[in-house]
N, C-alpha and C. Protein backbone atom coordinates (compact mmCIF):
# COMPACT_ATOMS: atom_id res chain seq x y z
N UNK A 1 39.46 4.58 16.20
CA UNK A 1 40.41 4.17 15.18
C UNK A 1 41.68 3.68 15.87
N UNK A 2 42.54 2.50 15.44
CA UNK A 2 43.46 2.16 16.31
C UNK A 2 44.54 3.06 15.77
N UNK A 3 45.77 2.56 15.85
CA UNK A 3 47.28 3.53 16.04
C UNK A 3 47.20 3.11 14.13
N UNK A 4 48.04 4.08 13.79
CA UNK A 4 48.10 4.13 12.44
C UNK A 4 49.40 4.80 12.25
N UNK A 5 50.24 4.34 11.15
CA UNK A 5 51.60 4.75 10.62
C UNK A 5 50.97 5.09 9.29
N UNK A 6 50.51 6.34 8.93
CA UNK A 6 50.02 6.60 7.18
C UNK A 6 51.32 6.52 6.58
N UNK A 7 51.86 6.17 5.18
CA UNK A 7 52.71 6.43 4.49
C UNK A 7 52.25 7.68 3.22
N UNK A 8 53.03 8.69 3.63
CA UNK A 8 52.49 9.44 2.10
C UNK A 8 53.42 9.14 0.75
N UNK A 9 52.93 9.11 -0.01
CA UNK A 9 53.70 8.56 -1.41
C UNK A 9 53.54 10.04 -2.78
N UNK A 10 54.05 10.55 -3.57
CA UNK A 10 53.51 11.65 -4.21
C UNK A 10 54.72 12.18 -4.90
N UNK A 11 54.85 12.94 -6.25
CA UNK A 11 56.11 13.45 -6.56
C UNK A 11 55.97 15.54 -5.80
N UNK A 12 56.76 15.39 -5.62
CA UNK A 12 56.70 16.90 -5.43
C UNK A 12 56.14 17.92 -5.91
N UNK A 13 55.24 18.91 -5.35
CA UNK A 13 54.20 19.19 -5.79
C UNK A 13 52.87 18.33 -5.97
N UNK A 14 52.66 17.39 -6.00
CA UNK A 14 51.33 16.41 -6.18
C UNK A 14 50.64 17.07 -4.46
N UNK A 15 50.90 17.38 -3.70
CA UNK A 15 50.12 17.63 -2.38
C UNK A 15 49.88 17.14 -1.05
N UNK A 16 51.38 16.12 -1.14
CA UNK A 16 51.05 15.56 0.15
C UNK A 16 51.37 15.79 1.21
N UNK A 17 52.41 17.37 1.33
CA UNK A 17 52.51 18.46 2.68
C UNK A 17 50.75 18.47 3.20
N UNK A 18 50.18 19.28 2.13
CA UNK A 18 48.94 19.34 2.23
C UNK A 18 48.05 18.64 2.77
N UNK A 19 47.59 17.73 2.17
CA UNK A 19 46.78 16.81 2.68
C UNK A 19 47.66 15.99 3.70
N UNK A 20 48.76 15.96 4.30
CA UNK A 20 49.00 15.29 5.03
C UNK A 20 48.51 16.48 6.39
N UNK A 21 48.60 17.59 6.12
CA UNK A 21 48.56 18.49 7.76
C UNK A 21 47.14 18.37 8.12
N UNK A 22 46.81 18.73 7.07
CA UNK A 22 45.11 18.31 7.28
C UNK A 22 44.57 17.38 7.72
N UNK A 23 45.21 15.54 7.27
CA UNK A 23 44.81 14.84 7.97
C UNK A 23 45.42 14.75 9.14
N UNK A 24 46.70 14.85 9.34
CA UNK A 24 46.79 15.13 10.94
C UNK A 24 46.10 15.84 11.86
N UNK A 25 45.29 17.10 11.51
CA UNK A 25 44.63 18.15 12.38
C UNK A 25 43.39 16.86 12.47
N UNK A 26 42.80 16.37 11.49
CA UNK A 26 41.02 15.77 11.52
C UNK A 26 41.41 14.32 12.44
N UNK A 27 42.74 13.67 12.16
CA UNK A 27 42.76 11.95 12.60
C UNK A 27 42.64 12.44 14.15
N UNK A 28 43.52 12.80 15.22
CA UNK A 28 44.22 13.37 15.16
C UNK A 28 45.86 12.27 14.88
N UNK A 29 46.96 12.74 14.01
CA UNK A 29 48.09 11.82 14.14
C UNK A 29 49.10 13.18 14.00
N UNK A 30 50.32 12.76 14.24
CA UNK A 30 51.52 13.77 14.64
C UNK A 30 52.29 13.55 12.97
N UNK A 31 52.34 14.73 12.43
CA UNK A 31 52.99 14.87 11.19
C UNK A 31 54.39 14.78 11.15
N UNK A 32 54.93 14.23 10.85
CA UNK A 32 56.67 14.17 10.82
C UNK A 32 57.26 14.60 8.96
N UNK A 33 57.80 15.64 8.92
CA UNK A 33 57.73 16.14 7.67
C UNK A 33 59.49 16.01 7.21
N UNK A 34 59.70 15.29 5.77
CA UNK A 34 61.21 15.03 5.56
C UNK A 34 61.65 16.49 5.39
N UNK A 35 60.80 17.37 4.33
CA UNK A 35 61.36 18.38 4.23
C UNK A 35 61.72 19.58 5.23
N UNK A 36 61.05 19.22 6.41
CA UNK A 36 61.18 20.43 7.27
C UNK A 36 62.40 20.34 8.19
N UNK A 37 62.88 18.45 8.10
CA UNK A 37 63.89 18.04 9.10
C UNK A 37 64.98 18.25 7.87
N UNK A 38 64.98 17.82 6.24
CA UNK A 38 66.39 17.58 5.63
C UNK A 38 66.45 19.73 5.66
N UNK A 39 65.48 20.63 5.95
CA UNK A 39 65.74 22.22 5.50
C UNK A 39 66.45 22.52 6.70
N UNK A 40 66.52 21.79 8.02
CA UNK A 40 67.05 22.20 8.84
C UNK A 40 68.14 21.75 8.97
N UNK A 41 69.37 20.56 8.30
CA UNK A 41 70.18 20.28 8.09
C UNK A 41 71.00 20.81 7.61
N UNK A 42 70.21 21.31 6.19
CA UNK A 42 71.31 22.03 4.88
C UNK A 42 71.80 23.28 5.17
N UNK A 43 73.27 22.83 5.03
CA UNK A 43 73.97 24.02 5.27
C UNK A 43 74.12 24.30 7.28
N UNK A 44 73.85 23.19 7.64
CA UNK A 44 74.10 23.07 9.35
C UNK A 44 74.98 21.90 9.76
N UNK A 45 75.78 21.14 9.39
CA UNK A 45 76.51 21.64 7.95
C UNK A 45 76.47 20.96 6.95
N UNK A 46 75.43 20.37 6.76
CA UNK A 46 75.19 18.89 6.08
C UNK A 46 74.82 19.84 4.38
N UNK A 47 75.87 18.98 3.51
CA UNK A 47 75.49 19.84 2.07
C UNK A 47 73.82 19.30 1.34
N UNK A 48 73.31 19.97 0.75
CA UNK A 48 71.93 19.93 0.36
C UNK A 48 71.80 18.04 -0.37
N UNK A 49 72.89 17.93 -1.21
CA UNK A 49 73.17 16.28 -1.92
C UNK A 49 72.87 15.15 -0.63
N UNK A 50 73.21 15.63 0.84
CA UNK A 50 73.69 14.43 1.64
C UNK A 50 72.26 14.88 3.10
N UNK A 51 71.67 15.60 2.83
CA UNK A 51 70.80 15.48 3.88
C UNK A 51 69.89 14.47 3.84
N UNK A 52 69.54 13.76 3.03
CA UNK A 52 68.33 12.56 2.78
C UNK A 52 68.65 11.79 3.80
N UNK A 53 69.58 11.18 3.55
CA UNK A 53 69.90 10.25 4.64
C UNK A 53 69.57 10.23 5.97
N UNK A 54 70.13 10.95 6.57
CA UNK A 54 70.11 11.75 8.10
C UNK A 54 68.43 11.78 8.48
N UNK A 55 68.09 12.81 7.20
CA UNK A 55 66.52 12.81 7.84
C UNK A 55 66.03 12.23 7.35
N UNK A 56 65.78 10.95 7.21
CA UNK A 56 65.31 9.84 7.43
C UNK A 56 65.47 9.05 8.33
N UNK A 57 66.56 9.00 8.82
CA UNK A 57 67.18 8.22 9.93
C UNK A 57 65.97 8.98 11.16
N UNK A 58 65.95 10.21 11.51
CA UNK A 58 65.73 11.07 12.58
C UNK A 58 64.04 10.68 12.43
N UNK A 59 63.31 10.64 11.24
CA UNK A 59 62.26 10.43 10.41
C UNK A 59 61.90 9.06 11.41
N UNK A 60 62.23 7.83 11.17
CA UNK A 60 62.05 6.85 11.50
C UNK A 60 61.90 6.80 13.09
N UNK A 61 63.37 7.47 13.48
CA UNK A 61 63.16 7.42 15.01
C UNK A 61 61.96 8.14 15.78
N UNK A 62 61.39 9.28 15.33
CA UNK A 62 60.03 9.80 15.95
C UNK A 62 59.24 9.17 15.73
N UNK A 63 58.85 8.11 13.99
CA UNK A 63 58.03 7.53 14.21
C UNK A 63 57.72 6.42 15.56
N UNK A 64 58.61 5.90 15.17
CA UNK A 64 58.85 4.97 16.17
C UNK A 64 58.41 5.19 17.80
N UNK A 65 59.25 6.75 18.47
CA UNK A 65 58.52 6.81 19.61
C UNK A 65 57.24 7.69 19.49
N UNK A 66 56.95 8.42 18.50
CA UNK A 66 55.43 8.66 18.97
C UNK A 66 54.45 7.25 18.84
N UNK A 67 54.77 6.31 17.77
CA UNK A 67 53.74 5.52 18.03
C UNK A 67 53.77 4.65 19.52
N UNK A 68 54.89 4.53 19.51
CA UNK A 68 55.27 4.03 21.72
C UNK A 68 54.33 4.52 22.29
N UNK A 69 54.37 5.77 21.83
CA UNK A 69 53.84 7.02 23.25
C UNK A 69 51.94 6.87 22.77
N UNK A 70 51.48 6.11 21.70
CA UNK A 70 50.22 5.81 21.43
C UNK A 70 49.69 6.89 20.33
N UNK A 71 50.55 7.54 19.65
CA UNK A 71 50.36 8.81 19.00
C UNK A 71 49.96 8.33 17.27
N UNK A 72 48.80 8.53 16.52
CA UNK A 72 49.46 7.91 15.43
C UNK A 72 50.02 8.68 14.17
N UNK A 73 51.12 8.67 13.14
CA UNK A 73 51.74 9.20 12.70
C UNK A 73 51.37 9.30 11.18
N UNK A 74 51.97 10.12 10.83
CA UNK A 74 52.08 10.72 9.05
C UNK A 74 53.13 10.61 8.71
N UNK A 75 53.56 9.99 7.95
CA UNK A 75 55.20 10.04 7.33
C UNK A 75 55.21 10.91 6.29
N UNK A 76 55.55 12.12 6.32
CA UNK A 76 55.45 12.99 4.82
C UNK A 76 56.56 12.66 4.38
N UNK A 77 57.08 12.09 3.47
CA UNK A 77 57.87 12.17 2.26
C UNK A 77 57.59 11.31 0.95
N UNK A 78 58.43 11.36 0.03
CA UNK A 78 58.01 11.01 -1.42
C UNK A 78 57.74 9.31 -1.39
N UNK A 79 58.64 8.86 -1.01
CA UNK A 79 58.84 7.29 -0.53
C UNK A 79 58.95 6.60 -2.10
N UNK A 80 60.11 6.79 -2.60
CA UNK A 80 60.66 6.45 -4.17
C UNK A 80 61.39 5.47 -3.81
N UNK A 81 61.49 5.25 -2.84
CA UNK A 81 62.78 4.18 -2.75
C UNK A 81 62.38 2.79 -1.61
N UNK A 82 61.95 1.59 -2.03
CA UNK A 82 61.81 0.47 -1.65
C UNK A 82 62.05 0.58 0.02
N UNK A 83 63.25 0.97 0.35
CA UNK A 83 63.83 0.91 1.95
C UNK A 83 63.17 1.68 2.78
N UNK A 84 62.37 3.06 2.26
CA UNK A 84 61.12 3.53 2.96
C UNK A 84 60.16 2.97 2.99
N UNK A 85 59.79 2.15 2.28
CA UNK A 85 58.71 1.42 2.75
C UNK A 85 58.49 0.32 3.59
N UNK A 86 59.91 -0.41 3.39
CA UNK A 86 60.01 -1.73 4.48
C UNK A 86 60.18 -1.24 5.93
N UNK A 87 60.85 0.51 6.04
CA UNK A 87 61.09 0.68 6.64
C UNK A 87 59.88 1.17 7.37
N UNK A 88 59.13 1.67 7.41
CA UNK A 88 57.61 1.88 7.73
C UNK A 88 56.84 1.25 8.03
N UNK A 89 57.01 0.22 7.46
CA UNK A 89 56.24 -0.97 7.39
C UNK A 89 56.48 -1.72 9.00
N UNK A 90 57.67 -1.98 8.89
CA UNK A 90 58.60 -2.77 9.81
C UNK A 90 58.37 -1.80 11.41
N UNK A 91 58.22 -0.55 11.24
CA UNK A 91 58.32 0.23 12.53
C UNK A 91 56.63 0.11 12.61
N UNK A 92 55.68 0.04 12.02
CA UNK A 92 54.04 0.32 12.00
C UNK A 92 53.99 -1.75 13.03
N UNK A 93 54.69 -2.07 12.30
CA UNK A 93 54.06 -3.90 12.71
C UNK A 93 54.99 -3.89 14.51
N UNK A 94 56.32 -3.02 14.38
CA UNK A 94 56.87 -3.26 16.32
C UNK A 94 55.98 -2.58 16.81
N UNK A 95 55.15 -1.14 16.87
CA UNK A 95 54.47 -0.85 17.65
C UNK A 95 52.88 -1.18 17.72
N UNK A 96 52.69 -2.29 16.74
CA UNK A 96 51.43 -2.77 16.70
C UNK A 96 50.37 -2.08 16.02
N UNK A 97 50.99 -0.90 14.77
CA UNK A 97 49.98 -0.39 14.40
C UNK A 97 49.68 -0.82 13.26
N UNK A 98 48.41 -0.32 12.52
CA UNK A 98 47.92 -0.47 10.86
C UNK A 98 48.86 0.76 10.23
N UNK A 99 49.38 -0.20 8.67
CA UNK A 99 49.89 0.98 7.79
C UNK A 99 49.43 0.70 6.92
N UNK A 100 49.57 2.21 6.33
CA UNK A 100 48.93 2.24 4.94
C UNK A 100 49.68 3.41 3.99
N UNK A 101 49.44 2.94 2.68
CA UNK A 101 49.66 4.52 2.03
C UNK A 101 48.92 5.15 1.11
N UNK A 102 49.19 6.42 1.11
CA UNK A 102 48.26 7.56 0.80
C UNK A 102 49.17 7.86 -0.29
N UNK A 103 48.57 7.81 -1.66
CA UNK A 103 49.27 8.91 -2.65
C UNK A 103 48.39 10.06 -3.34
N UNK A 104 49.07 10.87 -3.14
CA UNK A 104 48.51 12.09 -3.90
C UNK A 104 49.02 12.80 -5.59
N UNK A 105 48.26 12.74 -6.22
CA UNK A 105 48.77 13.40 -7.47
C UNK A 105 47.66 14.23 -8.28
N UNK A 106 48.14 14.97 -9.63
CA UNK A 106 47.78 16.03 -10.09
C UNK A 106 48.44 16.02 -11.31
N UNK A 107 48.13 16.62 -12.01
CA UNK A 107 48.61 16.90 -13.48
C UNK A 107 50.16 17.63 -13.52
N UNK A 108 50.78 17.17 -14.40
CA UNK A 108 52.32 17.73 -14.50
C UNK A 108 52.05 18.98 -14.42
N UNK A 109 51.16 19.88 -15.23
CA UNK A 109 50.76 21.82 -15.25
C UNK A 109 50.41 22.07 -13.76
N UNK A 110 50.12 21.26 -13.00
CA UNK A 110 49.61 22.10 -11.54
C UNK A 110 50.58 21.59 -10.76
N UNK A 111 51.41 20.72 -10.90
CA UNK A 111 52.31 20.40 -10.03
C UNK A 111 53.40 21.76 -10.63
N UNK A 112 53.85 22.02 -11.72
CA UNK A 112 54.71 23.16 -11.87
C UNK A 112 54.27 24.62 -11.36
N UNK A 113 52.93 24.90 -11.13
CA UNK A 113 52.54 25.68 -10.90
C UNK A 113 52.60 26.20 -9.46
N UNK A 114 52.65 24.59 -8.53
CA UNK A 114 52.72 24.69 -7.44
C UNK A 114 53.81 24.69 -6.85
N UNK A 115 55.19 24.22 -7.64
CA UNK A 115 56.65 24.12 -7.33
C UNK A 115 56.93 25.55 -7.19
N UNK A 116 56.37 26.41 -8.36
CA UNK A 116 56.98 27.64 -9.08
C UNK A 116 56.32 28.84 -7.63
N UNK A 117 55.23 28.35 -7.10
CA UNK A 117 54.77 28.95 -6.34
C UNK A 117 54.53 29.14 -4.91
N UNK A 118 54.45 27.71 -4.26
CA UNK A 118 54.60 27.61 -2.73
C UNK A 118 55.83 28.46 -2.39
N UNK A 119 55.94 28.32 -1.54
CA UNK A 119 56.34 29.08 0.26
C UNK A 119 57.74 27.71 0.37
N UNK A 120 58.69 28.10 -0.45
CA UNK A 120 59.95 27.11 -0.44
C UNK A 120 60.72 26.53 0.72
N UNK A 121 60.72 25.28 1.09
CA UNK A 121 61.85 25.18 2.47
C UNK A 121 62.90 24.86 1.48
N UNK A 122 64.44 24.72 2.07
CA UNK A 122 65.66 24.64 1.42
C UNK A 122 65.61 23.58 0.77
N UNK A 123 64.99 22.45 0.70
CA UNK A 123 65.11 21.07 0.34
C UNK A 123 64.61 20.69 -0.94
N UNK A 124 63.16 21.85 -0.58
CA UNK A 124 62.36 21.38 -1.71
C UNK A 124 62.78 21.84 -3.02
N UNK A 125 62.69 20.83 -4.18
CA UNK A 125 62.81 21.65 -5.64
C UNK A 125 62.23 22.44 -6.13
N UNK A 126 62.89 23.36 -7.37
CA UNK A 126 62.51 24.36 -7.85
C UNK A 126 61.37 24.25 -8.81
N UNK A 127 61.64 22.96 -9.54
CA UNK A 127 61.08 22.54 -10.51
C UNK A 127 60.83 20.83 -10.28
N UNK A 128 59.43 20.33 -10.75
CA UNK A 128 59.97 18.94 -11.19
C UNK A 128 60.69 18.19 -11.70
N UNK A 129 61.13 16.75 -11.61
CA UNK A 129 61.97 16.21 -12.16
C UNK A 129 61.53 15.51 -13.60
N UNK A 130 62.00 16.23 -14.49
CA UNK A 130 61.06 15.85 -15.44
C UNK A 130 62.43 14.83 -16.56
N UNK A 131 63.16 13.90 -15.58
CA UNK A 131 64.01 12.86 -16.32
C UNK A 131 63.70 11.70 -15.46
N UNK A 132 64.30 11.08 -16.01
CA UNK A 132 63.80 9.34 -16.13
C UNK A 132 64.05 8.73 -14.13
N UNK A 133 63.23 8.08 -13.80
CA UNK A 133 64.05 8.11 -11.99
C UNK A 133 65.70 7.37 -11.71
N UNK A 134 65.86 7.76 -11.19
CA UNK A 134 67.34 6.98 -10.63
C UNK A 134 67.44 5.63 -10.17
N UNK A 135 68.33 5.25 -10.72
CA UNK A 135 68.68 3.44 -10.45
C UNK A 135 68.01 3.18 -9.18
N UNK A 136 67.43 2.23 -8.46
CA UNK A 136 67.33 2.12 -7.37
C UNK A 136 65.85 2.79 -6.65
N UNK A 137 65.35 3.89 -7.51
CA UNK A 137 63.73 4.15 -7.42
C UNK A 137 62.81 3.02 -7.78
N UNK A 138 61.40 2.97 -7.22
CA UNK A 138 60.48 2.58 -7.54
C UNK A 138 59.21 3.28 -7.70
N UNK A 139 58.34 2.90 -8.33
CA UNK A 139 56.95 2.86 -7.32
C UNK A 139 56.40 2.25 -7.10
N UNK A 140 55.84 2.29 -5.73
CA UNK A 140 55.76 1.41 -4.90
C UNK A 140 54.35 0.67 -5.58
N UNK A 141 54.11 -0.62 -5.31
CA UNK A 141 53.13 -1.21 -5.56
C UNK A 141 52.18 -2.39 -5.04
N UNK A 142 52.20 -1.83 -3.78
CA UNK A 142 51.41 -2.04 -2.44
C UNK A 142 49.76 -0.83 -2.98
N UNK A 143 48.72 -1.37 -2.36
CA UNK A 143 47.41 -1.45 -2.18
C UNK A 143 47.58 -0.09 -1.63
N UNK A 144 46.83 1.08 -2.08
CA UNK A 144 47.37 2.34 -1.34
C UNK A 144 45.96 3.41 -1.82
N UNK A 145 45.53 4.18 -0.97
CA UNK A 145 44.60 4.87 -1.38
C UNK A 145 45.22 6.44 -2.25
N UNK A 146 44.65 6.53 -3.41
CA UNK A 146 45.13 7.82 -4.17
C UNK A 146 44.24 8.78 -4.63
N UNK A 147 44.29 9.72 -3.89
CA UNK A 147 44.11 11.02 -4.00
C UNK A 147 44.20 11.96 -5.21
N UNK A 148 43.43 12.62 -5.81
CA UNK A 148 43.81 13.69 -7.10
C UNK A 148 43.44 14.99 -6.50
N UNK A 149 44.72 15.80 -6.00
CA UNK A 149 44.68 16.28 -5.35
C UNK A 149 44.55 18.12 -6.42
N UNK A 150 43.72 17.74 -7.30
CA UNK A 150 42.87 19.16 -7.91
C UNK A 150 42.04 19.42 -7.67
N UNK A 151 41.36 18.42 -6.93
CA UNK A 151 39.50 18.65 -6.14
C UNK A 151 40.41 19.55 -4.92
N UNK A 152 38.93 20.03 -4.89
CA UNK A 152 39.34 20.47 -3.24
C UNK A 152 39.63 19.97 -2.23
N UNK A 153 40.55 20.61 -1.00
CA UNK A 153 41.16 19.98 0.00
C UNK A 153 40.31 19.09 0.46
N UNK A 154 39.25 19.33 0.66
CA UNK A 154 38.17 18.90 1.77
C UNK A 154 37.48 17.29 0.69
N UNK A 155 37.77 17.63 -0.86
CA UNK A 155 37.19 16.40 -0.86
C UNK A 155 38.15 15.21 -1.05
N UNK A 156 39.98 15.97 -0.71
CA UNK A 156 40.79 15.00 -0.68
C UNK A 156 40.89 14.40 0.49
N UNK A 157 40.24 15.17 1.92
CA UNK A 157 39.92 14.85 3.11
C UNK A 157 39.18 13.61 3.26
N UNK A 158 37.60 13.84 2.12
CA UNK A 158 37.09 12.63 2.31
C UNK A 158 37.42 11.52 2.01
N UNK A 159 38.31 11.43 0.53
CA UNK A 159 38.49 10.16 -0.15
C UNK A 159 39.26 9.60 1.09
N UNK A 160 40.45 10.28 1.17
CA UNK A 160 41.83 9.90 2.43
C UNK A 160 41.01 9.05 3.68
N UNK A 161 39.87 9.39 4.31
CA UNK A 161 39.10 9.21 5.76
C UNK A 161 38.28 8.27 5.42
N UNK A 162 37.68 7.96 3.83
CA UNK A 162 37.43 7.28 3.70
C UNK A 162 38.09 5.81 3.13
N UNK A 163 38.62 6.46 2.78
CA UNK A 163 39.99 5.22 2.41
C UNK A 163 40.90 4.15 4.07
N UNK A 164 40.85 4.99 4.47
CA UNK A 164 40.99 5.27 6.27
C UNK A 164 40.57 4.05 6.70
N UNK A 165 39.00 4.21 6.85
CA UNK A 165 38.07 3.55 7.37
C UNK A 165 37.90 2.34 6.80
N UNK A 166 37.58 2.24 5.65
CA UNK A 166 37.29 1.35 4.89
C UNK A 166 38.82 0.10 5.14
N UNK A 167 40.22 0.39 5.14
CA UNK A 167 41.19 -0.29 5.89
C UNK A 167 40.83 -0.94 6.84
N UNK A 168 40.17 -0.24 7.58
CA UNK A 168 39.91 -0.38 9.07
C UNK A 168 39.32 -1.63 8.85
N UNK A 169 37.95 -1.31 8.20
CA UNK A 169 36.80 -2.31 8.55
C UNK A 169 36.94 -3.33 7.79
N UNK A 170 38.03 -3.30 7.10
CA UNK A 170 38.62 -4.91 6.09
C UNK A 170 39.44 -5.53 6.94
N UNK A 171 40.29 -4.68 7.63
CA UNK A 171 41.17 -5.51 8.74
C UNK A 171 40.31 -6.29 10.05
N UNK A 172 39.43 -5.39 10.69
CA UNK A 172 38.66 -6.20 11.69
C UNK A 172 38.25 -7.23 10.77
N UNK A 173 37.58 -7.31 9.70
CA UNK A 173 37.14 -8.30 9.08
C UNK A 173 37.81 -9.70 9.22
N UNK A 174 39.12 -9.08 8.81
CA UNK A 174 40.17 -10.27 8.40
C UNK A 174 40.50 -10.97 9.66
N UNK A 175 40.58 -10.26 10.79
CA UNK A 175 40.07 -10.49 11.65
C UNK A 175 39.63 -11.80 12.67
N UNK A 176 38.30 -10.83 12.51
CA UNK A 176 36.93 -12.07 13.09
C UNK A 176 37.14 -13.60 12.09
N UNK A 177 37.29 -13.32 10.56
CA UNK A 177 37.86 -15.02 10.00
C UNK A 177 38.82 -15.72 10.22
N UNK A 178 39.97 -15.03 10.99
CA UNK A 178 40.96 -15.73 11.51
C UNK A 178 40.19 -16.36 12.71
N UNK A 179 39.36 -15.76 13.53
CA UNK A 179 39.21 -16.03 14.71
C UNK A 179 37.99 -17.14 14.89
């Protein structure tokens, strides 16, 4: 499989901590997680409103050198906002890799279930956002493989690996007709 920049896409709670560690352990690719970099911010001394920024910034820059270093990557975060994606995009095409994105979702009842219940870092919400998105959100609407992430892990493993592959073997395609 060549170098790969996955994009995960998902509202909080939908599962894409999840299925993203997992596919990092099976690809193998190096997980870079927003929430684990904006939980280590807040309150160091960055207030909880103003950490996005930052870790994203920090976000981008690992992508960037693990894919250098030939590593390929997971972007875990929500990616609501247009400038994550160009921005992904734009770092996947300098180091010569394939991107793609992965969304994961689930029913509003299991996503609350799972807010109300995981293993909290500082970042993450308590609850879903259950009002209208903010000026300047999207969703994204790029070609993206999606996940319903109420099956079991393993058969969100397959769709994801197969979704994977199937990239793959459309791009060589596209390919050999250029050539």
């Amino acid at each position: 499989m060549s170098l790969l920049l996955l994009q995960m896409h998902g509202h909080p709670g939908s599962g894409k901590s999840t299925v993203a560690r997992a596919l990092g352990k099976t690809l193998p690719a190096i997980v870079i997680d927003k929430d684990v970099i904006a939980s280590a911010l807040i309150g160091h001394p960055v207030p909880f409103g103003e950490a996005g920024a930052p870790s994203y910034q920090v976000m981008y820059a690992q992508a960037a050198r693990f894919l250098a270093d030939g590593h390929s990557v997971i972007f875990d975060s929500p990616c609501f906002w247009p400038m994550i994606e160009e921005t992904t995009r734009r770092i996947a095409a300098e180091a010569g890799a394939d991107w793609l994105m992965l969304e994961t979702c689930c029913s509003d009842e299991l996503r609350d279930e799972r807010l109300a219940t995981r293993e909290r870092l500082a970042s993450n919400p308590l609850e879903r956002d259950l009002g209208p998105m903010r000026p300047g959100m999207y969703h994204p609407d790029c070609e993206r493989i999606t996940i319903d992430t109420a099956r079991p892990l393993g058969d969100c493993l397959a769709v994801a690996l197969n979704g994977i592959r199937n990239a793959a073997r459309s791009r060589i395609g596209d390919e050999a007709v250029r050539a």
